[in-house]
C-alpha atoms as a PDB file:
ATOM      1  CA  UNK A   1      29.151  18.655  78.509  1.00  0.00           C
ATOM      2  CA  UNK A   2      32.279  17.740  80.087  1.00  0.00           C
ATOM      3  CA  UNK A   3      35.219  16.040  78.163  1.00  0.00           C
ATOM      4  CA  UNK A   4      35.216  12.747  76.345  1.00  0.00           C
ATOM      5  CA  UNK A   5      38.760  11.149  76.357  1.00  0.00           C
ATOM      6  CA  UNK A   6      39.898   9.298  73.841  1.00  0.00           C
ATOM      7  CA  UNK A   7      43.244   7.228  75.318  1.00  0.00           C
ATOM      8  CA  UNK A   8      44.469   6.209  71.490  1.00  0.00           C
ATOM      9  CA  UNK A   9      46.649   5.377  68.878  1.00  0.00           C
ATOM     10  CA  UNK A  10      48.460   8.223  66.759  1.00  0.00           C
ATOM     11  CA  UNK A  11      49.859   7.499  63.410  1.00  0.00           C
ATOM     12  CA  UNK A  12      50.221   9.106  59.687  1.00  0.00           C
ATOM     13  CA  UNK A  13      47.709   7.590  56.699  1.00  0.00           C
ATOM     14  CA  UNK A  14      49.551   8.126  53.318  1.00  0.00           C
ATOM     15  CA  UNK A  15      46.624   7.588  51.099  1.00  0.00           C
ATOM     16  CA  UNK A  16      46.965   6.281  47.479  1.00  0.00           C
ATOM     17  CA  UNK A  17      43.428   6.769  45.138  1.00  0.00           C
ATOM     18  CA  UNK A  18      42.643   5.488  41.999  1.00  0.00           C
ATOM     19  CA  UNK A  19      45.154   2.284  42.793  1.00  0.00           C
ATOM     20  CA  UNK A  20      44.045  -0.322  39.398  1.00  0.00           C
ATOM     21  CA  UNK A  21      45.146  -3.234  41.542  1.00  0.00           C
ATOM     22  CA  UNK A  22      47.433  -4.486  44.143  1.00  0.00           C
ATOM     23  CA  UNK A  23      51.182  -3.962  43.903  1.00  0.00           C
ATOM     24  CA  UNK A  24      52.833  -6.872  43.712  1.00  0.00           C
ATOM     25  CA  UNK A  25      56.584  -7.469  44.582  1.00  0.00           C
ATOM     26  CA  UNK A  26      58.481  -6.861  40.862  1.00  0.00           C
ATOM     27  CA  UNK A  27      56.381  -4.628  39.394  1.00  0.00           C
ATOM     28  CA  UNK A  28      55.484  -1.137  39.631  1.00  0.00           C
ATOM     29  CA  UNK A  29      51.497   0.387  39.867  1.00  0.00           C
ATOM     30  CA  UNK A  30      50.682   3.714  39.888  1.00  0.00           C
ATOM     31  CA  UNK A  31      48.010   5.713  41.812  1.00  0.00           C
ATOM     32  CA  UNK A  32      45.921   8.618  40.641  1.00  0.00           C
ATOM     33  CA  UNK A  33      46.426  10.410  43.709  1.00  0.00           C
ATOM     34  CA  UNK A  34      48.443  10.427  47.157  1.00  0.00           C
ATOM     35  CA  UNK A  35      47.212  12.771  50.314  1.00  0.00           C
ATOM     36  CA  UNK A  36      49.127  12.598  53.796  1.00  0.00           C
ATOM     37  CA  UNK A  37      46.378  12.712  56.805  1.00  0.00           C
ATOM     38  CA  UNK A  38      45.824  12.210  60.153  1.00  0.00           C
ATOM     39  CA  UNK A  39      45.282   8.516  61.006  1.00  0.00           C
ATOM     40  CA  UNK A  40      44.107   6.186  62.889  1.00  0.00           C
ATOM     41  CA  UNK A  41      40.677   5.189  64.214  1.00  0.00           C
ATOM     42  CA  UNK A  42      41.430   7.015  67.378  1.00  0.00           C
ATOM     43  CA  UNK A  43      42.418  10.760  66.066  1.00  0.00           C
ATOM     44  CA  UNK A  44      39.708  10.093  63.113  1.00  0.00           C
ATOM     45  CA  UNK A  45      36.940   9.522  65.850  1.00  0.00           C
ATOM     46  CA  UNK A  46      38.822  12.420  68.218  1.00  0.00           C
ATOM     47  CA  UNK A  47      38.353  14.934  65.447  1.00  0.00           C
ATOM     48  CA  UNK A  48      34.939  13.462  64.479  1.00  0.00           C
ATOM     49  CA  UNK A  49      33.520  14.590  68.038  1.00  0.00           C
ATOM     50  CA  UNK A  50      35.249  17.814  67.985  1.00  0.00           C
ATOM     51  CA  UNK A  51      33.640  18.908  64.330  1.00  0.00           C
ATOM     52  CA  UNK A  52      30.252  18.070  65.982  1.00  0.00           C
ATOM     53  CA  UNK A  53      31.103  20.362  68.674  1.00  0.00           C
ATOM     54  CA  UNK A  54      32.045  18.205  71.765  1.00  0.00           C
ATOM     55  CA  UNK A  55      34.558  18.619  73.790  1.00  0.00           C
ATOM     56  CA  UNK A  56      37.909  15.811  73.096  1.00  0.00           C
ATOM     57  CA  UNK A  57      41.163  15.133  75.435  1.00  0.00           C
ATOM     58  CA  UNK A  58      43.350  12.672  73.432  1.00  0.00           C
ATOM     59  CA  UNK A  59      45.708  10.715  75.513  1.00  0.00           C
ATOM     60  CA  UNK A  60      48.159   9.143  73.551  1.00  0.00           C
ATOM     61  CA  UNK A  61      52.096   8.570  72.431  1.00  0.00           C
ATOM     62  CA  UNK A  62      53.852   9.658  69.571  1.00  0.00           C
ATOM     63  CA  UNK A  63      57.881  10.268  68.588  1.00  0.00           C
ATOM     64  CA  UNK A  64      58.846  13.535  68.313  1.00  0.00           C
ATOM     65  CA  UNK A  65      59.550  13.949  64.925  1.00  0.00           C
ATOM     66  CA  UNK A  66      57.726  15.498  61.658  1.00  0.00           C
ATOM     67  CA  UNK A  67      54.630  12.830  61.532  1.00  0.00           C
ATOM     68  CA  UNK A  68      54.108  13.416  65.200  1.00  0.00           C
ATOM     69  CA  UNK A  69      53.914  17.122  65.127  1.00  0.00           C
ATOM     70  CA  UNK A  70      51.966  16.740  62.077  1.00  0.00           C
ATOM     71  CA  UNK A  71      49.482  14.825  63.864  1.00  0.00           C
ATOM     72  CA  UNK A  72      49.344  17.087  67.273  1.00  0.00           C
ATOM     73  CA  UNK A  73      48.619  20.000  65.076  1.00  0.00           C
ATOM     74  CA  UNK A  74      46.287  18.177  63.425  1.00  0.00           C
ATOM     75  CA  UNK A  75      44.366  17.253  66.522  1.00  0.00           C
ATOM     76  CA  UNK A  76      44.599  21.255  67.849  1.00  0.00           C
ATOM     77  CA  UNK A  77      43.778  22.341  64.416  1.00  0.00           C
ATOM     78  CA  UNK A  78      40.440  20.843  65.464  1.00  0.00           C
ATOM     79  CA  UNK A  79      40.128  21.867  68.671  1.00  0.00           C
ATOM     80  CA  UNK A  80      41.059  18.547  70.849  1.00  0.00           C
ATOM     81  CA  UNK A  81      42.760  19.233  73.605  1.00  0.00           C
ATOM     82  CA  UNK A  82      46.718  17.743  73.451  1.00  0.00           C
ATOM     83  CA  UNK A  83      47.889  18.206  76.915  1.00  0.00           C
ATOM     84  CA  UNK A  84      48.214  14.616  78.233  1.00  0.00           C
ATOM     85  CA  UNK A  85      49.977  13.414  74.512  1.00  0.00           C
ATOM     86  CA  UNK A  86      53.400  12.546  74.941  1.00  0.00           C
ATOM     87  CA  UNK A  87      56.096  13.696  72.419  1.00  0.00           C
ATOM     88  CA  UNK A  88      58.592  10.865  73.088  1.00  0.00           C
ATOM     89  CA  UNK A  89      62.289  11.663  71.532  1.00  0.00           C
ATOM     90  CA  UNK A  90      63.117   7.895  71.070  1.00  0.00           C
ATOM     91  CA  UNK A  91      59.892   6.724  69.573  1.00  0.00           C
ATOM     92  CA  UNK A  92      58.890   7.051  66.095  1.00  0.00           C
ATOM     93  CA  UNK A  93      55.223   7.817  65.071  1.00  0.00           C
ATOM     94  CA  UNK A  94      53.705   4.895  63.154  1.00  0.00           C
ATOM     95  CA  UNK A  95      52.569   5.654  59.548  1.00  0.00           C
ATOM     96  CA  UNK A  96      49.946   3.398  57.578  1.00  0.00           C
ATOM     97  CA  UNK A  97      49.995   3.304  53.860  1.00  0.00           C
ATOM     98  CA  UNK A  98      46.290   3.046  52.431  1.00  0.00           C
ATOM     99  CA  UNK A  99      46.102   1.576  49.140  1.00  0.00           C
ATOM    100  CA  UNK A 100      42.343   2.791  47.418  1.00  0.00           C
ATOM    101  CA  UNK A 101      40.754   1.462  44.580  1.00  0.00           C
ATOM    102  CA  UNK A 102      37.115   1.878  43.736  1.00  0.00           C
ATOM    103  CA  UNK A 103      35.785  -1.233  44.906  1.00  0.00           C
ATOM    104  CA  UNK A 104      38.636  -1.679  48.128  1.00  0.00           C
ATOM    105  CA  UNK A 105      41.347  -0.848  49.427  1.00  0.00           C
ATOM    106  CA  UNK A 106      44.368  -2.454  51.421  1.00  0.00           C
ATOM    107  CA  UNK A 107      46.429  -1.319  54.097  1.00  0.00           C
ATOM    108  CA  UNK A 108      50.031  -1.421  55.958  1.00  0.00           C
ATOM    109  CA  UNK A 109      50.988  -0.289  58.639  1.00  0.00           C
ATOM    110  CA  UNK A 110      54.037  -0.074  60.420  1.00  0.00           C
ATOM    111  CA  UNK A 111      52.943   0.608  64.574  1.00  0.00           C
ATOM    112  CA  UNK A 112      55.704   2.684  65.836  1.00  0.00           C
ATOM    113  CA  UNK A 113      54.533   4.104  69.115  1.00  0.00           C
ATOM    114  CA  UNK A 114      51.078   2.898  68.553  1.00  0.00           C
ATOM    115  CA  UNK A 115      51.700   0.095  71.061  1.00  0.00           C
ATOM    116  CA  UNK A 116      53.628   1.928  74.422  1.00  0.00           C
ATOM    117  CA  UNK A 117      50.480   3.530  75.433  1.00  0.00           C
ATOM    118  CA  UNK A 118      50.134   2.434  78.976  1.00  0.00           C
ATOM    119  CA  UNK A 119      46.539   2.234  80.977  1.00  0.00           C
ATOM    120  CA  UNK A 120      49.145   5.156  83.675  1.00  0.00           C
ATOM    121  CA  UNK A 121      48.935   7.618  80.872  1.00  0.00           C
ATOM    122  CA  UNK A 122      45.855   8.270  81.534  1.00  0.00           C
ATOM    123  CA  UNK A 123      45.519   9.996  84.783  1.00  0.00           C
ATOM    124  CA  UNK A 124      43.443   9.979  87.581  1.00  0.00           C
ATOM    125  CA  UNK A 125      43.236  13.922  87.132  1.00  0.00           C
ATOM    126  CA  UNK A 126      42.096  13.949  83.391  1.00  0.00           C
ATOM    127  CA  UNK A 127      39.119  11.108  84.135  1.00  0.00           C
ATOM    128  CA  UNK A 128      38.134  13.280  86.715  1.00  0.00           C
ATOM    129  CA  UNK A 129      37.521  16.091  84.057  1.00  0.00           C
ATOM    130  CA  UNK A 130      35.759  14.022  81.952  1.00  0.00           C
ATOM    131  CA  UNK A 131      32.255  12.061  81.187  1.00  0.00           C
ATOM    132  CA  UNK A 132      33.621   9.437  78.984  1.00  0.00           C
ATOM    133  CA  UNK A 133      36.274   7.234  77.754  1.00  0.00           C
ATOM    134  CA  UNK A 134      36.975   5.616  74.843  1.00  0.00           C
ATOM    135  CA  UNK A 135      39.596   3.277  73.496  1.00  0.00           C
ATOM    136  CA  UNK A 136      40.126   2.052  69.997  1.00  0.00           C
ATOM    137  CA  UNK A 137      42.172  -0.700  68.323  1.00  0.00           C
ATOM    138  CA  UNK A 138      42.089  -3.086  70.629  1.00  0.00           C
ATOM    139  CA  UNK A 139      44.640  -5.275  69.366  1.00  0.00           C
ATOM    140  CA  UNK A 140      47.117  -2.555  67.956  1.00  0.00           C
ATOM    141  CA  UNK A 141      47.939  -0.897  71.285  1.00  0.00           C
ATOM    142  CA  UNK A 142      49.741  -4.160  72.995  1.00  0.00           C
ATOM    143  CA  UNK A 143      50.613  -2.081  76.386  1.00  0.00           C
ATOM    144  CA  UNK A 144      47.157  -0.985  77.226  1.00  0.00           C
ATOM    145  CA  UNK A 145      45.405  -4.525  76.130  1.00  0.00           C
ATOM    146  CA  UNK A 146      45.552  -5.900  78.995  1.00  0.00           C
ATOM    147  CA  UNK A 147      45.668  -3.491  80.840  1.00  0.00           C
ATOM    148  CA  UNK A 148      42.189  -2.387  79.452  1.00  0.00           C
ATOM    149  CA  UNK A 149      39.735  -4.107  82.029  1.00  0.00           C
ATOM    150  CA  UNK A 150      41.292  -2.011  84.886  1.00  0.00           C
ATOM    151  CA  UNK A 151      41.536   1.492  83.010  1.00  0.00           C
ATOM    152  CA  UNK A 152      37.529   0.845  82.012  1.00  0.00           C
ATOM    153  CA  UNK A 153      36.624   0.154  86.131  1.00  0.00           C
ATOM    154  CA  UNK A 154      39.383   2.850  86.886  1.00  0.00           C
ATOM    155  CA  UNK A 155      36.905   5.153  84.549  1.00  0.00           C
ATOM    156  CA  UNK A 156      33.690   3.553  86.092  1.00  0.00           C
ATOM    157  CA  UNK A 157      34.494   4.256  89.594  1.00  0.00           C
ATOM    158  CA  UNK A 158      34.803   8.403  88.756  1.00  0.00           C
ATOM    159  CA  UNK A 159      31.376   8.167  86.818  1.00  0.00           C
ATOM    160  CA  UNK A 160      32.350   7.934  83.430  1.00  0.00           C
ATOM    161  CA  UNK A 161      30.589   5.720  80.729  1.00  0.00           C
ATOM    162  CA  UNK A 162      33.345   3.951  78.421  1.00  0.00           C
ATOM    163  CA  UNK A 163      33.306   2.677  74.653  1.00  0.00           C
ATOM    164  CA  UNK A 164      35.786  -0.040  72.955  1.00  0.00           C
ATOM    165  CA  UNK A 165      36.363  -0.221  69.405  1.00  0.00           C
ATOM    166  CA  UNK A 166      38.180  -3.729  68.473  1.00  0.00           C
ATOM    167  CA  UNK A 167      39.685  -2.594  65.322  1.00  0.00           C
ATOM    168  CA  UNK A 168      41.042  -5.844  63.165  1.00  0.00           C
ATOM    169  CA  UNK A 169      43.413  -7.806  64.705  1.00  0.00           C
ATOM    170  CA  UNK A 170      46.755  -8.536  62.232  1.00  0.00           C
ATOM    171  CA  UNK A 171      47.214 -11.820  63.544  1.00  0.00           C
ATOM    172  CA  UNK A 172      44.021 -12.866  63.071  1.00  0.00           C
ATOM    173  CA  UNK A 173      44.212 -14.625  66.754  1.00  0.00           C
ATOM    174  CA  UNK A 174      40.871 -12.513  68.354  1.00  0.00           C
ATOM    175  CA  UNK A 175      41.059 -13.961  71.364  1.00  0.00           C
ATOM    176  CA  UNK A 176      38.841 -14.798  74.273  1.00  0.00           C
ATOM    177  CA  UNK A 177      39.986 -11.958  76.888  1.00  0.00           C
ATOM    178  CA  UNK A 178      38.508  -9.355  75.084  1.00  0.00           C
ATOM    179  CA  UNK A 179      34.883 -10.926  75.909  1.00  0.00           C
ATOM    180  CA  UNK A 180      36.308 -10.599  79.820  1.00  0.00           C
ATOM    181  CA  UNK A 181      36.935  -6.602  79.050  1.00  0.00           C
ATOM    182  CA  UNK A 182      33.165  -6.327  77.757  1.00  0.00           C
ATOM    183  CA  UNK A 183      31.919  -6.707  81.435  1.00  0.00           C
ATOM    184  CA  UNK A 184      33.267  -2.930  82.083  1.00  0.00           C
ATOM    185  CA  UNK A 185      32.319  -1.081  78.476  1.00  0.00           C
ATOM    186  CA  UNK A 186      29.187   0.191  78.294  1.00  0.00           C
ATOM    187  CA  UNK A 187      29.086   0.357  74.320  1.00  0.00           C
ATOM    188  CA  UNK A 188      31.440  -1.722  72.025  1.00  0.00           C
ATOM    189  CA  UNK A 189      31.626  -1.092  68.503  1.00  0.00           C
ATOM    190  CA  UNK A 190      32.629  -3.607  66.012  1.00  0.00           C
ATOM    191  CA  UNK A 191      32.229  -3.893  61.914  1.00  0.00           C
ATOM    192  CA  UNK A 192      30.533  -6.911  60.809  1.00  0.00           C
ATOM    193  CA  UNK A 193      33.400  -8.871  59.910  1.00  0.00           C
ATOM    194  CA  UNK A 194      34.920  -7.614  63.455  1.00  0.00           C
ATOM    195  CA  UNK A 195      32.097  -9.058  65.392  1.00  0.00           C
ATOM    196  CA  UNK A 196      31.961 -12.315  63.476  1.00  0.00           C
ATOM    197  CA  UNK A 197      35.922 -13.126  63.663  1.00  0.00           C
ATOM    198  CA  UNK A 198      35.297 -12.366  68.018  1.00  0.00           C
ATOM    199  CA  UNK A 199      32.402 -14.816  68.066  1.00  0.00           C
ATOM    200  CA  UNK A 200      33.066 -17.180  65.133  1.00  0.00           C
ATOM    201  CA  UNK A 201      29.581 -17.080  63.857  1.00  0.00           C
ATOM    202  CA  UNK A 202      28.802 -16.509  60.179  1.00  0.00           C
ATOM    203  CA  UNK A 203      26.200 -13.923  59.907  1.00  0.00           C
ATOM    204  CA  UNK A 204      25.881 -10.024  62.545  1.00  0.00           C
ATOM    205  CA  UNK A 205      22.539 -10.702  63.911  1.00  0.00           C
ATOM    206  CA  UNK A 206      24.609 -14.100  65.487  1.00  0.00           C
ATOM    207  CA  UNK A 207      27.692 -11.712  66.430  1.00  0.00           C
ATOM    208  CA  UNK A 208      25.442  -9.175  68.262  1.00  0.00           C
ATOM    209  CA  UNK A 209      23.226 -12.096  70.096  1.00  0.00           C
ATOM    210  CA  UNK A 210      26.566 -14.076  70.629  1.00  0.00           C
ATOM    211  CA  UNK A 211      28.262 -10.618  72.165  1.00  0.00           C
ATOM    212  CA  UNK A 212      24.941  -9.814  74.421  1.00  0.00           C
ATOM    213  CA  UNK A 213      26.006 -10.048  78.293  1.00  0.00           C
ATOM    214  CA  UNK A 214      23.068  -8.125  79.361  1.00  0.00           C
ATOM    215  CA  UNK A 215      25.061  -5.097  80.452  1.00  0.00           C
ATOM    216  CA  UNK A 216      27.039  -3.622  77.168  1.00  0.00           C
ATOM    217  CA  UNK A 217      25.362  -2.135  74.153  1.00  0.00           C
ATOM    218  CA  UNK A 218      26.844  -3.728  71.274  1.00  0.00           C
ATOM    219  CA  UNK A 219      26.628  -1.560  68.073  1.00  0.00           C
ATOM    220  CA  UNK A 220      27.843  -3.586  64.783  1.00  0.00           C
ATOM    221  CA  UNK A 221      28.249  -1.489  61.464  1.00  0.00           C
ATOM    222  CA  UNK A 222      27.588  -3.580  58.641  1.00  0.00           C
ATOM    223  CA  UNK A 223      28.607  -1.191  56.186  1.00  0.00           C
ATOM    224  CA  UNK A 224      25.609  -0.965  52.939  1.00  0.00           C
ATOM    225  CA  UNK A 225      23.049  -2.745  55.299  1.00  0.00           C
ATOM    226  CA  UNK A 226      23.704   0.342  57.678  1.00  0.00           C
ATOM    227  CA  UNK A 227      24.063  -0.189  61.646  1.00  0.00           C
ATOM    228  CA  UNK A 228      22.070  -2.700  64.054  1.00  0.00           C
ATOM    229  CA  UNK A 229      22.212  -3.567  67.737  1.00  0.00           C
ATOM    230  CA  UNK A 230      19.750  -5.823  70.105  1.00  0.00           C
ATOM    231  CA  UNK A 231      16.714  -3.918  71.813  1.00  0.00           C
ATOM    232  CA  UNK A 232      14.714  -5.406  73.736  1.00  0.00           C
ATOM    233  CA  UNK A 233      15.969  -8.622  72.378  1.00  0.00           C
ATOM    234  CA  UNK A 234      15.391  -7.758  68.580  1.00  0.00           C
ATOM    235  CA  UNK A 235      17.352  -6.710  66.184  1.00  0.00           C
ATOM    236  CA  UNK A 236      17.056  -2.885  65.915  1.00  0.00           C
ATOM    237  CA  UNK A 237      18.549  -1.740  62.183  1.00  0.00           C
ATOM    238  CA  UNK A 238      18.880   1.634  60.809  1.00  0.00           C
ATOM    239  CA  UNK A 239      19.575   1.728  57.038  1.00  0.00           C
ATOM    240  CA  UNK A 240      22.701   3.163  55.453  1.00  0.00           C
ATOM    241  CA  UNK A 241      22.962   6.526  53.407  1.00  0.00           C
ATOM    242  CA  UNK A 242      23.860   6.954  49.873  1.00  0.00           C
ATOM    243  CA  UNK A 243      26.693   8.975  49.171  1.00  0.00           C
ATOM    244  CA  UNK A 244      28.924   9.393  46.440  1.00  0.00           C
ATOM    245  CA  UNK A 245      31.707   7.675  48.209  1.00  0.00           C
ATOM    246  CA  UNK A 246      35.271   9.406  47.523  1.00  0.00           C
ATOM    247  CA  UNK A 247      37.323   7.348  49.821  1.00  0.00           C
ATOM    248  CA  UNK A 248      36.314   4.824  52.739  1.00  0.00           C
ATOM    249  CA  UNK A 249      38.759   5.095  54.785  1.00  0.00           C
ATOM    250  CA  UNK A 250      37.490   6.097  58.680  1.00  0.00           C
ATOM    251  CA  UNK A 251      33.857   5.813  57.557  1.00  0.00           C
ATOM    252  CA  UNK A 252      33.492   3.491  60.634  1.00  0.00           C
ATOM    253  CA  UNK A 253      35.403   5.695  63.240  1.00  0.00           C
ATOM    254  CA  UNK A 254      33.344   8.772  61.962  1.00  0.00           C
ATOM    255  CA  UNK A 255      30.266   6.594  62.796  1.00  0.00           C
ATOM    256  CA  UNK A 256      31.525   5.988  65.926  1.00  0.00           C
ATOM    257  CA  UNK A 257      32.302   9.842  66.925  1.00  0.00           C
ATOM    258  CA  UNK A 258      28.463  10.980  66.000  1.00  0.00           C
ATOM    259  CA  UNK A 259      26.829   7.309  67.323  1.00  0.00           C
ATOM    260  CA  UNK A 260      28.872   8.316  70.822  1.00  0.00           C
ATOM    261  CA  UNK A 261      27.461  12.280  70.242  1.00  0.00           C
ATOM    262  CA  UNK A 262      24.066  11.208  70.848  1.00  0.00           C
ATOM    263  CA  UNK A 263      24.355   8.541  73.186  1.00  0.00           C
ATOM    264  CA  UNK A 264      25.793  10.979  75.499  1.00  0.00           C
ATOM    265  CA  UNK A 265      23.200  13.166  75.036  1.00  0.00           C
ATOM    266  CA  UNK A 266      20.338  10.425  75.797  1.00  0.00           C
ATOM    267  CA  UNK A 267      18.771  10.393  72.318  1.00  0.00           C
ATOM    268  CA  UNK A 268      16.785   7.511  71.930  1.00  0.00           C
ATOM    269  CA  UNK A 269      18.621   4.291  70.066  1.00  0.00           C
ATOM    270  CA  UNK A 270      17.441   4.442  66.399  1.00  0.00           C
ATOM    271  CA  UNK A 271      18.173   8.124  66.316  1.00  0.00           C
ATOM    272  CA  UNK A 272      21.869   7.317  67.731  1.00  0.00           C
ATOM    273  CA  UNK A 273      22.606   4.711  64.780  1.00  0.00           C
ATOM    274  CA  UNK A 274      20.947   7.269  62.326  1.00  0.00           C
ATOM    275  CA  UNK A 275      23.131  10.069  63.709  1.00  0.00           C
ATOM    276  CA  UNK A 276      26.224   7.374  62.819  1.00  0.00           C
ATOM    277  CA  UNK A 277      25.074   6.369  59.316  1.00  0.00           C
ATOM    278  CA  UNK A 278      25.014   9.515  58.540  1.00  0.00           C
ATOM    279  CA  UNK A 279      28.340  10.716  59.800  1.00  0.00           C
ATOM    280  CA  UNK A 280      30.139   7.818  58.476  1.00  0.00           C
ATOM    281  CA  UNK A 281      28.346   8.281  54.923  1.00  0.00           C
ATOM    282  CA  UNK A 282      29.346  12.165  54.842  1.00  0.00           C
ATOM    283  CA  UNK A 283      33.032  11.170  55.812  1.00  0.00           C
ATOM    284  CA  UNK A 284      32.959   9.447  52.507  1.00  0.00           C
ATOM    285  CA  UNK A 285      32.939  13.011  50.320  1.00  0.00           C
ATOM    286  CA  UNK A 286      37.034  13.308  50.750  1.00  0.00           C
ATOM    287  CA  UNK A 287      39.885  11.681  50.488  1.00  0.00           C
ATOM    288  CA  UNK A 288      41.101  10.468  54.189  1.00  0.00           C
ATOM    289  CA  UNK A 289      39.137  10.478  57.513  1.00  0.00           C
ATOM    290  CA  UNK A 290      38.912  13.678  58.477  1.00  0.00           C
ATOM    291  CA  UNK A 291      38.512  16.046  55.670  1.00  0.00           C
ATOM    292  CA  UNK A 292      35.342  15.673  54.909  1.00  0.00           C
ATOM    293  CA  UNK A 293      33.921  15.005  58.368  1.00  0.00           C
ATOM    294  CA  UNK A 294      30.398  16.452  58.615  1.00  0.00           C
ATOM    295  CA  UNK A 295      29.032  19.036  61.228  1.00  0.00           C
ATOM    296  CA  UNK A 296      26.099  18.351  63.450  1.00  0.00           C
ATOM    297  CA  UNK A 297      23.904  20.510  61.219  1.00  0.00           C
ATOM    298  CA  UNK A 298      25.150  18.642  57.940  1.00  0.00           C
ATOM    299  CA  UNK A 299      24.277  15.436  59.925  1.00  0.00           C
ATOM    300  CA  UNK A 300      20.729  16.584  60.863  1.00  0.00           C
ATOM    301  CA  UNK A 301      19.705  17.443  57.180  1.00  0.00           C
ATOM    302  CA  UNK A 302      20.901  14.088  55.316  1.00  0.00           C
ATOM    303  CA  UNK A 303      18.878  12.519  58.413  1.00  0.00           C
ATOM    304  CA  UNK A 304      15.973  14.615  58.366  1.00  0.00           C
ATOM    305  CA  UNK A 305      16.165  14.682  54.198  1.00  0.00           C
ATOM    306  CA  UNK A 306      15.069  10.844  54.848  1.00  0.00           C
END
């Protein structure tokens, strides 16, 4: 296979376990447990691919400083290729603190450098390399937003395929212009709540018809009800695994990594959202995204166990 690229967000996860409830401002809680990771949905998904043995390119920003090396070495650590990240001495690398309890958890996050990715920084030279692109949180990297419908035909017109993950938006806006990106992403990957907030419908079979242009395979994770997506103009769902979960957190962006392993590899549909359920399920035996990520052959036996 050649390279898929992941043009992405970099940024720290400081993970709290075992939180009783919510801080609130005045009082003090304690945790069980605290982990630093790599974050976000991009390097969890990057490093998701890579432990299943495909090849990765992440193209992203960073500051040069302690969380940003921490994250590049990270990424190497697990075989992605790092050439096209930029180490930038006056940025900072955004951190997100993950608050985990065992029926939630809550996050913040400050962005740093999330947001000066730029649809340039990813070269004509490194699509050429590649087979795919993918892009995650849509509405955290505010350079490449709109920039995104250009970089996806950009990718199109060397032969690539291309995947969007929205990711929540913090201001809760959602917006209209991502449905104008869809037109050049062959799979897009919401959560249920995700899809439901874009089309302001009530219920994921609605989201995915609502989300149907006739051209993009729309994927919705819907978490204990497992993964669906319209084929043939039904509602195709593969049920969810039972794991002892640990922590949560990436669950979704592991689906994505093994979902976007067998698509690429022309599997037919129910085995690609089987192939993510399991993945994201198996991410769920450690404490952060990445840890616990499984391997294609740890994958094929909670699938074939079924």
């Amino acid at each position: 296979m050649k390279r898929v690229v992941i043009a992405g967000e970099i940024n720290v996860d400081l993970i709290f376990t075992g939180v009783p409830a919510l801080p609130q401002f005045g009082h003090e809680t304690l945790a069980q447990t605290y982990v630093q990771c790599p974050g976000s949905s991009s390097m969890i998904l990057a490093m998701g691919l890579a432990r299943l043995g495909d090849p990765v390119r992440f193209v992203g920003r960073c500051g040069n400083d302690a969380f940003g090396r921490f994250c590049i070495d990270a990424l190497r650590e697990r075989g992605v290729d790092t050439a096209a990240v930029i180490a930038d001495d006056d940025l900072r690398t955004g951190v997100t603190v993950a608050m985990s309890s065992n029926v939630d958890r809550a996050l913040l996050t400050w962005p740093g450098a999330i947001a000066e990715l730029t649809a340039d920084n990813v070269s004509d030279a490194v699509l050429a390399e590649a087979q795919h692109l993918h892009v995650s949180s849509y509405y955290l990297q505010a350079k490449l937003r709109p920039q995104l419908g250009e970089l996806f035909a950009r990718a199109r017109a060397h032969g690539l395929t291309t995947s969007l993950d929205p990711g929540s938006d913090p201001e809760q806006r959602w917006g209209s212009e991502l449905i104008d990106v869809l037109r050049h992403v062959d799979v897009f990957l919401p959560n249920k709540s995700e899809a439901c907030a874009i089309t302001a419908t009530d219920a994921p079979e609605e989201a995915l018809r609502a989300l149907d242009n006739g051209s993009t395979r729309v994927v919705l994770k819907a978490g204990s009800r497992g993964a669906m997506t319209l084929d043939a103009g039904k509602v195709l769902v593969a049920p969810a695994y039972a794991t002892q979960a640990v922590d949560t957190t990436g669950a979704g962006d592991s689906f994505n990594s093994s979902f976007l392993h067998a698509w690429l590899r022309d599997l037919p549909l129910l085995d690609c959202l089987r192939w993510g359920n399991a993945c994201g399920a198996l991410s769920t035996r450690g404490i952060g995204g990445t840890a616990a990520q499984a391997t294609a052959d740890e994958a094929l036996a909670l699938i074939e166990a079924r």
